[in-house]
Structure formats: C-alpha cells, structure tokens
N, C-alpha and C. Protein backbone atom coordinates (compact mmCIF):
# COMPACT_ATOMS: atom_id res chain seq x y z
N UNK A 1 2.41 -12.32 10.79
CA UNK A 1 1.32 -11.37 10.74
C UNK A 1 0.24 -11.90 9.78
N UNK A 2 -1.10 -11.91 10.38
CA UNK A 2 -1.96 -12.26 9.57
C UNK A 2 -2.40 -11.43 8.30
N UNK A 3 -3.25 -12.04 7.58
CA UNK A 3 -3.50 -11.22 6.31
C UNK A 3 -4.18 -9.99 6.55
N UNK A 4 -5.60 -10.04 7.35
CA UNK A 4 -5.59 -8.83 7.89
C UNK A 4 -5.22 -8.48 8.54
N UNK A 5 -4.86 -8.85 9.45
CA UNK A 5 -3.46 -7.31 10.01
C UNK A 5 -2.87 -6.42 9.29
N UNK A 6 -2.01 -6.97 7.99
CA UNK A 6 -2.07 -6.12 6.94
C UNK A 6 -2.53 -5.68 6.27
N UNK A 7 -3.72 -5.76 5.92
CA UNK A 7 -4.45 -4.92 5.24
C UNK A 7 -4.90 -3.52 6.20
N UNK A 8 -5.24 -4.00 7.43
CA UNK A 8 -5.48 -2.73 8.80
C UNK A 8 -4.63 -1.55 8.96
N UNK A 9 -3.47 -2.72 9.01
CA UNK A 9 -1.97 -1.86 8.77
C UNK A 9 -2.10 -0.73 7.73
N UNK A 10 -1.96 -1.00 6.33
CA UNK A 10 -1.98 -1.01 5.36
C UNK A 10 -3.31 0.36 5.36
N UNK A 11 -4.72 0.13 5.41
CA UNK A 11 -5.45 1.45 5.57
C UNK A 11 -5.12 2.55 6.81
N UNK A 12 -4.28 1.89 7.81
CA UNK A 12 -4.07 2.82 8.81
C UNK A 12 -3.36 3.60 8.11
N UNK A 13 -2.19 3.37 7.54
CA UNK A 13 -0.86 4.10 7.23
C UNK A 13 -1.44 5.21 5.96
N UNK A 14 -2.35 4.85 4.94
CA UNK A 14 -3.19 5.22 4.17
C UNK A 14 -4.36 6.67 4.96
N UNK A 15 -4.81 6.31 5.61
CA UNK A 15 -5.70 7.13 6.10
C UNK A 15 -4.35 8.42 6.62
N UNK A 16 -3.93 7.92 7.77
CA UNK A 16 -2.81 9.17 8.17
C UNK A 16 -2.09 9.45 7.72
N UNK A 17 -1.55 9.23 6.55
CA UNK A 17 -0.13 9.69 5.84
C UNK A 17 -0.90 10.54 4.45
N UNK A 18 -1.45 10.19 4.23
CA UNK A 18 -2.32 10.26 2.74
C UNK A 18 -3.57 11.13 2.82
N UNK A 19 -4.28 10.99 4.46
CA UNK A 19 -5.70 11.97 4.48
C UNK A 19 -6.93 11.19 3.58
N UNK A 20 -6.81 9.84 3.61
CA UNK A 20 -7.92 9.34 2.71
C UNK A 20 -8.98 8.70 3.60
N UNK A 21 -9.87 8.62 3.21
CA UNK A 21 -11.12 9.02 4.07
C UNK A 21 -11.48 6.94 4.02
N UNK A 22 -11.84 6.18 5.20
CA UNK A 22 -11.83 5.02 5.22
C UNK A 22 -12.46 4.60 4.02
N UNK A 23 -14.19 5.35 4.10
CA UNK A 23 -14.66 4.43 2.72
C UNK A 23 -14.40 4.93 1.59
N UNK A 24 -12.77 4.89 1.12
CA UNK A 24 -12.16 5.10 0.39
C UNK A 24 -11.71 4.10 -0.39
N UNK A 25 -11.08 3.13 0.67
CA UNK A 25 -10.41 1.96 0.99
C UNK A 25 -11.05 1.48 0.61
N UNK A 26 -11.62 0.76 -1.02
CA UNK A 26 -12.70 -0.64 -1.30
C UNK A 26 -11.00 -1.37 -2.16
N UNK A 27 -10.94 -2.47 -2.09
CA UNK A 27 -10.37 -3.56 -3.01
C UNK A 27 -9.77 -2.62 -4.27
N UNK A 28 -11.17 -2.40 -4.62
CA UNK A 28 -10.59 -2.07 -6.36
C UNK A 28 -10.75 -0.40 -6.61
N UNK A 29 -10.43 -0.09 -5.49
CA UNK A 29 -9.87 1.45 -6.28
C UNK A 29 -8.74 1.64 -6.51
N UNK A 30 -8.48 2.12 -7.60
CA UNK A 30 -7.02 2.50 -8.57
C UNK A 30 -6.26 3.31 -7.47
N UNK A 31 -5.27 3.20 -7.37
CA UNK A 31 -4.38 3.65 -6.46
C UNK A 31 -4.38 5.42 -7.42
N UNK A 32 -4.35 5.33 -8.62
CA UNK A 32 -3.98 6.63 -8.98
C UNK A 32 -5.13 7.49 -9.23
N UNK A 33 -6.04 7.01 -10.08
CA UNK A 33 -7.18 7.89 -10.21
C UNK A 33 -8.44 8.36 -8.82
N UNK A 34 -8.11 7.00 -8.30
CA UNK A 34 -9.64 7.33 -7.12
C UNK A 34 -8.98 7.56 -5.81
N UNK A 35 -7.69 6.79 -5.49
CA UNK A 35 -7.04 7.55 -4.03
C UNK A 35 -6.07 8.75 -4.50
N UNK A 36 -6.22 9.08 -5.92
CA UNK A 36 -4.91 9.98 -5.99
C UNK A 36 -3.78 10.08 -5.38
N UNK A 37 -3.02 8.52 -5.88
CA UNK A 37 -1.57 8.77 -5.56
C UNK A 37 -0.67 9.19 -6.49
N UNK A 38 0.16 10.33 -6.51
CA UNK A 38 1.00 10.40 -7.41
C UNK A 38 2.83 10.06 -7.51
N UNK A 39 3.12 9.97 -8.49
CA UNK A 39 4.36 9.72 -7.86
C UNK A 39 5.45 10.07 -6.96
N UNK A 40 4.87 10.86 -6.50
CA UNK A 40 5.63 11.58 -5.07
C UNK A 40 5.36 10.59 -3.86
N UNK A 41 3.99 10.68 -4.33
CA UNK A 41 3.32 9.73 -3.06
C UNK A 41 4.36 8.47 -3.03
N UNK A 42 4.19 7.82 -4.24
CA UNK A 42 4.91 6.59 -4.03
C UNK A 42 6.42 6.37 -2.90
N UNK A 43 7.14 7.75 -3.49
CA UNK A 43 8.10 7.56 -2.80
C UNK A 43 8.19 7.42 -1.18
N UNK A 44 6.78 8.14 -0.89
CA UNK A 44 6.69 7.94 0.62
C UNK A 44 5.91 6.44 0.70
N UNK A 45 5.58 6.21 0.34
CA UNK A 45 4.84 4.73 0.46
C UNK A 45 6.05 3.46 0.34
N UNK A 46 7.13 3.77 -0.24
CA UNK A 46 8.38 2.96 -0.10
C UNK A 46 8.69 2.89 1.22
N UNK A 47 8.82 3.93 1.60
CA UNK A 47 9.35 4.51 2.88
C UNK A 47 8.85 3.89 4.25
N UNK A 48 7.44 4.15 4.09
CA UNK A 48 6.23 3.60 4.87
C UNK A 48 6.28 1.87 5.46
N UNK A 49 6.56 1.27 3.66
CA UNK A 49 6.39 0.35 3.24
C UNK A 49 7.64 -0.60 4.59
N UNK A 50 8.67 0.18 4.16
CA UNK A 50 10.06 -0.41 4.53
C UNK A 50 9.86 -0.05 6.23
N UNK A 51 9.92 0.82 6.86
CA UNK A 51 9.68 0.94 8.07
C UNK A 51 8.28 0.26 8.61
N UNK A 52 7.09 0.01 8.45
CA UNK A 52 6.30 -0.81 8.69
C UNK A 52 6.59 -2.70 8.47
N UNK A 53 6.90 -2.95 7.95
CA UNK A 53 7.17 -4.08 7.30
C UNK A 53 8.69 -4.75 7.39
N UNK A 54 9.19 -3.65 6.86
CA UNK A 54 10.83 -4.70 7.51
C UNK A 54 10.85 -5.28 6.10
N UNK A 55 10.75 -4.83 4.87
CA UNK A 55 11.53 -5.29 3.49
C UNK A 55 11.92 -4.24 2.64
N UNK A 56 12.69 -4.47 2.26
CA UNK A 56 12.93 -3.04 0.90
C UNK A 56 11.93 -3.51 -0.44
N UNK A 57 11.43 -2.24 -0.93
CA UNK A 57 11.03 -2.44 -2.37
C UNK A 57 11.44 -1.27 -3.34
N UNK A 58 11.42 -2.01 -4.32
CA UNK A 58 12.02 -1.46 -5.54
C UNK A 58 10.87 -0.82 -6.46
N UNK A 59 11.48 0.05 -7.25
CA UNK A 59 10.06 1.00 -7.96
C UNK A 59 9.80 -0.07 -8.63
N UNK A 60 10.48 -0.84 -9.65
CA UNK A 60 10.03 -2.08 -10.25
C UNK A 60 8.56 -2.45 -9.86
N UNK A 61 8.53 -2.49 -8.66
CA UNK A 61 7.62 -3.10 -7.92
C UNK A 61 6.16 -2.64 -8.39
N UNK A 62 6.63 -1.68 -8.67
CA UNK A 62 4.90 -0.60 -8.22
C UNK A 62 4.59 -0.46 -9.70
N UNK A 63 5.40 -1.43 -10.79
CA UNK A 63 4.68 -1.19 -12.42
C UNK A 63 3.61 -1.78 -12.05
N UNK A 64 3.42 -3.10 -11.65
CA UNK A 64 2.08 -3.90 -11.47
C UNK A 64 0.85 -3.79 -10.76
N UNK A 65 1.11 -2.94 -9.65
CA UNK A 65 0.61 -2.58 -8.92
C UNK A 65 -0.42 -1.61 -8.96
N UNK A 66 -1.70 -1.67 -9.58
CA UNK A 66 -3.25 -0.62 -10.11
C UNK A 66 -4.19 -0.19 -8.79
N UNK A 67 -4.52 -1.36 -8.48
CA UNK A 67 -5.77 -1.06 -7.70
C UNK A 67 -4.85 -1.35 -6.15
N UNK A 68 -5.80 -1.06 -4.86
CA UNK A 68 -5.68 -0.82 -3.88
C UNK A 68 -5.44 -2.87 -3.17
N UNK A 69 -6.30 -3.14 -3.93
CA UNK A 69 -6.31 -4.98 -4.12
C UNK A 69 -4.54 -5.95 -4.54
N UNK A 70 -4.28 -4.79 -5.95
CA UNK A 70 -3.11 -4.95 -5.87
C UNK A 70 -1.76 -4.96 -4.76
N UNK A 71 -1.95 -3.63 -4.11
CA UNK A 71 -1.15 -3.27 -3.42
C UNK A 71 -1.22 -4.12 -1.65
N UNK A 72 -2.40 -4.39 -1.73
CA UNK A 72 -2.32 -4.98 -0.34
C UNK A 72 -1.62 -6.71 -0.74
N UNK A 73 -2.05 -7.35 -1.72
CA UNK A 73 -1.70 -8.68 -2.46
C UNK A 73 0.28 -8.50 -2.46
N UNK A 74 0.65 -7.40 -2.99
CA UNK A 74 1.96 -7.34 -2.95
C UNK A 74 2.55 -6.89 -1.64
N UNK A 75 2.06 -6.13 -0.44
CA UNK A 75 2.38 -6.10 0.52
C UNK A 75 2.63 -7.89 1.11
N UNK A 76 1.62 -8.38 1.37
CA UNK A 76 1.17 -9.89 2.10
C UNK A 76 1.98 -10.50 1.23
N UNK A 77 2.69 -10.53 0.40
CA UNK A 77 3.08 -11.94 -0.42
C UNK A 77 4.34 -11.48 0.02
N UNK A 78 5.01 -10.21 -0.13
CA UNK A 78 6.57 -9.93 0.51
C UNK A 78 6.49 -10.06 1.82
N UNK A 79 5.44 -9.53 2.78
CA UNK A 79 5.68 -10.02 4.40
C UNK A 79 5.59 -11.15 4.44
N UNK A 80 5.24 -12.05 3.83
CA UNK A 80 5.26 -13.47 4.21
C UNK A 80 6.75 -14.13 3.56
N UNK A 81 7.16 -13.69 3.05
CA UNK A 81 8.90 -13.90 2.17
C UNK A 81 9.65 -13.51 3.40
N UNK A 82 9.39 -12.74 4.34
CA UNK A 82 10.27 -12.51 5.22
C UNK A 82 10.84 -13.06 6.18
C-alpha cells in the first residue's frame, strides 16, 4: 500500500468514526487539542488501527504520537513492517 493510500485511509476512518470535518486533517494538528481526541478515542483508534491495517498496537505506541503528521508517519512505517 502506498503512502497515500494511507494517509486517505487514515482521514477516511477519521472523518466517519470521529465526525471530523476534512479541512481538519492538516499535517500538524495535535491529535488532542485541535481534532479532540481523547483517551477513549484512542481506544477505538487501536481498534480501527488493527482491523484496517492488519497489525496490533500497543498504547506504548501513542506516547509519541502529537500531531496528526505523527500518526500517519507511525501508521506507514508499521504497514510497511508488515
């Protein structure tokens, strides 16, 4: 899967699961303050994560993980481990 594909992926699952409005979706918005995810959210975004993708992740995962840039960078670097 190409890089964008995942990222497409990645705002699709965002927009319908979450209700976030496309130009929402820039690189560097903070996953917590400007898309308001909270940690509930996360747990569905594991979820998401693992049924879209085909890897498990660990909360570990999501210390590093700030901006929206982050999260697509750690998506693409584990789908490509696969």
């Amino acid at each position: 899967m190409e890089n964008q594909e995942i990222i497409n992926k990645v705002n699709d699952f965002l927009i319908d699961e979450f209700e976030l409005e496309e130009d929402q979706l820039i690189p560097s918005a903070s996953l917590k303050e400007t898309l308001e995810i909270d940690s509930l959210d996360y747990v569905d975004l594991v979820v998401i994560i693992e049924k879209n993708f085909g890897f498990k992740v660990k909360g570990e995962d999501f210390a590093n993980i700030k901006s929206l840039q982050d999260f697509y960078d750690y998506i693409i670097k584990r789908a490509q481990e696969n």
